[in-house]
N, C-alpha and C. Protein backbone atom coordinates (compact mmCIF):
# COMPACT_ATOMS: atom_id res chain seq x y z
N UNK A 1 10.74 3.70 87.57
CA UNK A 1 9.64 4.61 87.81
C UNK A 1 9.26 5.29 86.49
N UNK A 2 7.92 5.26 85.96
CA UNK A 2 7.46 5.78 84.95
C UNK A 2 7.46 7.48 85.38
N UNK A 3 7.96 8.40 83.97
CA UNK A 3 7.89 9.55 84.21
C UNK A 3 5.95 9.99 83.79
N UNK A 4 5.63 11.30 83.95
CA UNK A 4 4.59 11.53 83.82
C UNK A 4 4.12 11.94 82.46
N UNK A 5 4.77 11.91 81.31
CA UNK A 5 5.03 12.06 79.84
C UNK A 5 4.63 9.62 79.32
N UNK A 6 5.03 9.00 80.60
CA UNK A 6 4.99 7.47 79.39
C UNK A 6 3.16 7.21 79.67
N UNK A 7 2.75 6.92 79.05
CA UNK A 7 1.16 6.71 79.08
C UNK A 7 0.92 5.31 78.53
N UNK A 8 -0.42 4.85 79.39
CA UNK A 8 -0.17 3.35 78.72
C UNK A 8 -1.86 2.86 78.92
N UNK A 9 -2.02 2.65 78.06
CA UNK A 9 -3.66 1.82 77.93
C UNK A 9 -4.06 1.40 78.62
N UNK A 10 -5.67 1.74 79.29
CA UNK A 10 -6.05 1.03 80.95
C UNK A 10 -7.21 0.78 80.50
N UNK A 11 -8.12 -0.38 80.49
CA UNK A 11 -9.82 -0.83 80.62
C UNK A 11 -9.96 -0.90 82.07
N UNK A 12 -11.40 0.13 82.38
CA UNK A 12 -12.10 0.19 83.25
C UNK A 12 -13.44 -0.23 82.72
N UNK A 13 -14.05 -1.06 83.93
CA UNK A 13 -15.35 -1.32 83.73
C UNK A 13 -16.02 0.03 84.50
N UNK A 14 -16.99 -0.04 83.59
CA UNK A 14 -18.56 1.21 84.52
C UNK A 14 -19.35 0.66 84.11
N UNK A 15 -20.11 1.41 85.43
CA UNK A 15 -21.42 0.80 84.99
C UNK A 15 -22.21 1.54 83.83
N UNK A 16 -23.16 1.08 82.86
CA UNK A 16 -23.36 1.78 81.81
C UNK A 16 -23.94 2.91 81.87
N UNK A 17 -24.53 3.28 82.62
CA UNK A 17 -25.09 4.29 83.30
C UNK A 17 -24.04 5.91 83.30
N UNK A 18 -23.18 5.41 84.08
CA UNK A 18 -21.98 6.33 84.19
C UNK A 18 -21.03 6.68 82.86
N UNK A 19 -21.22 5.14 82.32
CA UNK A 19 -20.80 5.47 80.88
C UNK A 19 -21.43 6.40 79.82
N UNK A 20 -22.69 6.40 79.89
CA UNK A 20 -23.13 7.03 79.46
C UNK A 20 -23.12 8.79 80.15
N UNK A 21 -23.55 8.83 81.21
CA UNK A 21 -23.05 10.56 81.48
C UNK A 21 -21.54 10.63 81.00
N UNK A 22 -20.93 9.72 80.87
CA UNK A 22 -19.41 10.42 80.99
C UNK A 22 -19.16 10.37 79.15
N UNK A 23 -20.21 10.05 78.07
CA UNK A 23 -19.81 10.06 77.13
C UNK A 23 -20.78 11.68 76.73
N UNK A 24 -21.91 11.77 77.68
CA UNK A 24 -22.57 12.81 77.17
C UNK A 24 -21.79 13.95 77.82
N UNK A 25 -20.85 14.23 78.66
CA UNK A 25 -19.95 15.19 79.17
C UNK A 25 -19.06 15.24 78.25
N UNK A 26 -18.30 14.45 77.60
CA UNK A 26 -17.64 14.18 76.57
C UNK A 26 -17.99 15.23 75.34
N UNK A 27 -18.80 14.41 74.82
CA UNK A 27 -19.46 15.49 73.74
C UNK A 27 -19.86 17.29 74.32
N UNK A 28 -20.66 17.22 75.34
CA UNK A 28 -20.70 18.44 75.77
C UNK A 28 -19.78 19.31 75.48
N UNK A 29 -18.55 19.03 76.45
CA UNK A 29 -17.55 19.43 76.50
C UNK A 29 -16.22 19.69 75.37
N UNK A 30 -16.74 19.04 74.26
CA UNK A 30 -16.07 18.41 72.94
C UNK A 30 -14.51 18.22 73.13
N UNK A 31 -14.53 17.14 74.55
CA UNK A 31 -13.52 16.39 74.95
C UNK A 31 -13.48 14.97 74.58
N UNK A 32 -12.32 14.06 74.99
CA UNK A 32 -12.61 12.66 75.00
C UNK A 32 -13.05 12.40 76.36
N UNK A 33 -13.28 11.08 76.08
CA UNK A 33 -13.86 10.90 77.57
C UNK A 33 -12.55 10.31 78.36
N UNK A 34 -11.35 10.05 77.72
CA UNK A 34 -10.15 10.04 78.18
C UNK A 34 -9.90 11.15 79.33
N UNK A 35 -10.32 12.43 78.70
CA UNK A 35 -9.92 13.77 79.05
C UNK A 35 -10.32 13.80 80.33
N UNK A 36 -12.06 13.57 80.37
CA UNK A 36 -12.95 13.86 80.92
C UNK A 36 -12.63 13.25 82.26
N UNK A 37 -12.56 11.98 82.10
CA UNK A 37 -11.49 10.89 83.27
C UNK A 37 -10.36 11.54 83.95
N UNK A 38 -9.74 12.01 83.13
CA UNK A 38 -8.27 12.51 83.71
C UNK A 38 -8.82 13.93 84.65
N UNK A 39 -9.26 14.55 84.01
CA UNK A 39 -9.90 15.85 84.72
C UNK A 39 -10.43 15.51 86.37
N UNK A 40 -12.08 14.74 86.44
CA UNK A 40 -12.30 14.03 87.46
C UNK A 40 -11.14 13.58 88.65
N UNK A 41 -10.17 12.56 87.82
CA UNK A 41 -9.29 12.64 88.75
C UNK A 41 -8.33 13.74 89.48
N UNK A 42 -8.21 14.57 88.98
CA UNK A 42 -7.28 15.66 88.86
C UNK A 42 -8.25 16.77 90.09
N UNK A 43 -9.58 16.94 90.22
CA UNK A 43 -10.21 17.33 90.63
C UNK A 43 -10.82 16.59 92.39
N UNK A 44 -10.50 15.59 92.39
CA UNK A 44 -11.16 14.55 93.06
C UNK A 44 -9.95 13.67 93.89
N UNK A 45 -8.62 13.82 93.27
CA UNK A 45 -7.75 12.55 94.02
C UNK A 45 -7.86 13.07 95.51
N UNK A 46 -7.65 14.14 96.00
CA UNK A 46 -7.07 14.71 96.89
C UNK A 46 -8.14 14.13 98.43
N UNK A 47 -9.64 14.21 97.85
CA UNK A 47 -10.64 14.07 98.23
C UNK A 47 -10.51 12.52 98.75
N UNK A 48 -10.39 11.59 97.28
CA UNK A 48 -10.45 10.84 97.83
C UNK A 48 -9.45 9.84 98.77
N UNK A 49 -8.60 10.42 99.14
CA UNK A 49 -7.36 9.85 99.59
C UNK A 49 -7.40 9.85 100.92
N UNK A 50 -8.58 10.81 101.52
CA UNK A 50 -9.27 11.22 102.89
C UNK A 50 -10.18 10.09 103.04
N UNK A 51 -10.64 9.25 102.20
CA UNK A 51 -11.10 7.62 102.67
C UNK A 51 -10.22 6.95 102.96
N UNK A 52 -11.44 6.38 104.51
CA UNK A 52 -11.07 5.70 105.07
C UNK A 52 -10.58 4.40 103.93
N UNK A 53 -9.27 3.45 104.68
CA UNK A 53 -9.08 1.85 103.63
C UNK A 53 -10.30 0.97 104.79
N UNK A 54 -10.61 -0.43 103.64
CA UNK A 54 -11.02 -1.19 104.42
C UNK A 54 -10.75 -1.69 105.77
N UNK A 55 -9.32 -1.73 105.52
CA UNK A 55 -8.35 -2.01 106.49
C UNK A 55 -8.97 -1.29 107.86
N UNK A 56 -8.32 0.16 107.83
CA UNK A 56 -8.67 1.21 108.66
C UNK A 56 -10.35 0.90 109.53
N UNK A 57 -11.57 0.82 108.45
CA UNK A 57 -12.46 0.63 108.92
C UNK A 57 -13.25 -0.68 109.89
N UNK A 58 -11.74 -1.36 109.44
CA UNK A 58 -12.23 -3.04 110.92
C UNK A 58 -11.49 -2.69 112.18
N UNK A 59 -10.80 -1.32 112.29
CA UNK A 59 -9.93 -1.46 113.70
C UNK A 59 -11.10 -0.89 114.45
N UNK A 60 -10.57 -1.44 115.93
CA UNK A 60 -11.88 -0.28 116.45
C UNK A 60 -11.58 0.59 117.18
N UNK A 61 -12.80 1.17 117.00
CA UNK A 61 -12.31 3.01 117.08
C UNK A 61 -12.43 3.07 119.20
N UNK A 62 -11.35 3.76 119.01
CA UNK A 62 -10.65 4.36 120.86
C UNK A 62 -11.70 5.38 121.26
């Protein structure tokens, strides 16, 4: 199990669009957009963990 200190290089695709707000938040913010990512998540996991899985969404509902 990785502790929360080992960090390790990830490519995500976006769409360029998003890339672009998230580089002009970046600068805004005179963060990386590393940061900016991590933040989002940090802000947002909790949220999204309350989606439904695909899975979930083919049973049918009682």
């Amino acid at each position: 199990m990785m502790s929360e200190r080992d960090r390790g290089k990830v490519s995500v695709d976006l769409p360029k669009e998003m890339l672009r707000e998230l580089e002009r938040l970046a600068k805004r913010l005179d963060r990386s957009r590393s940061w900016v990512v991590q933040q989002a998540w940090r802000l947002s996991r909790e949220r999204i963990r309350t989606l439904p899985s695909p899975r979930d969404m083919s049973l049918p509902r009682r």
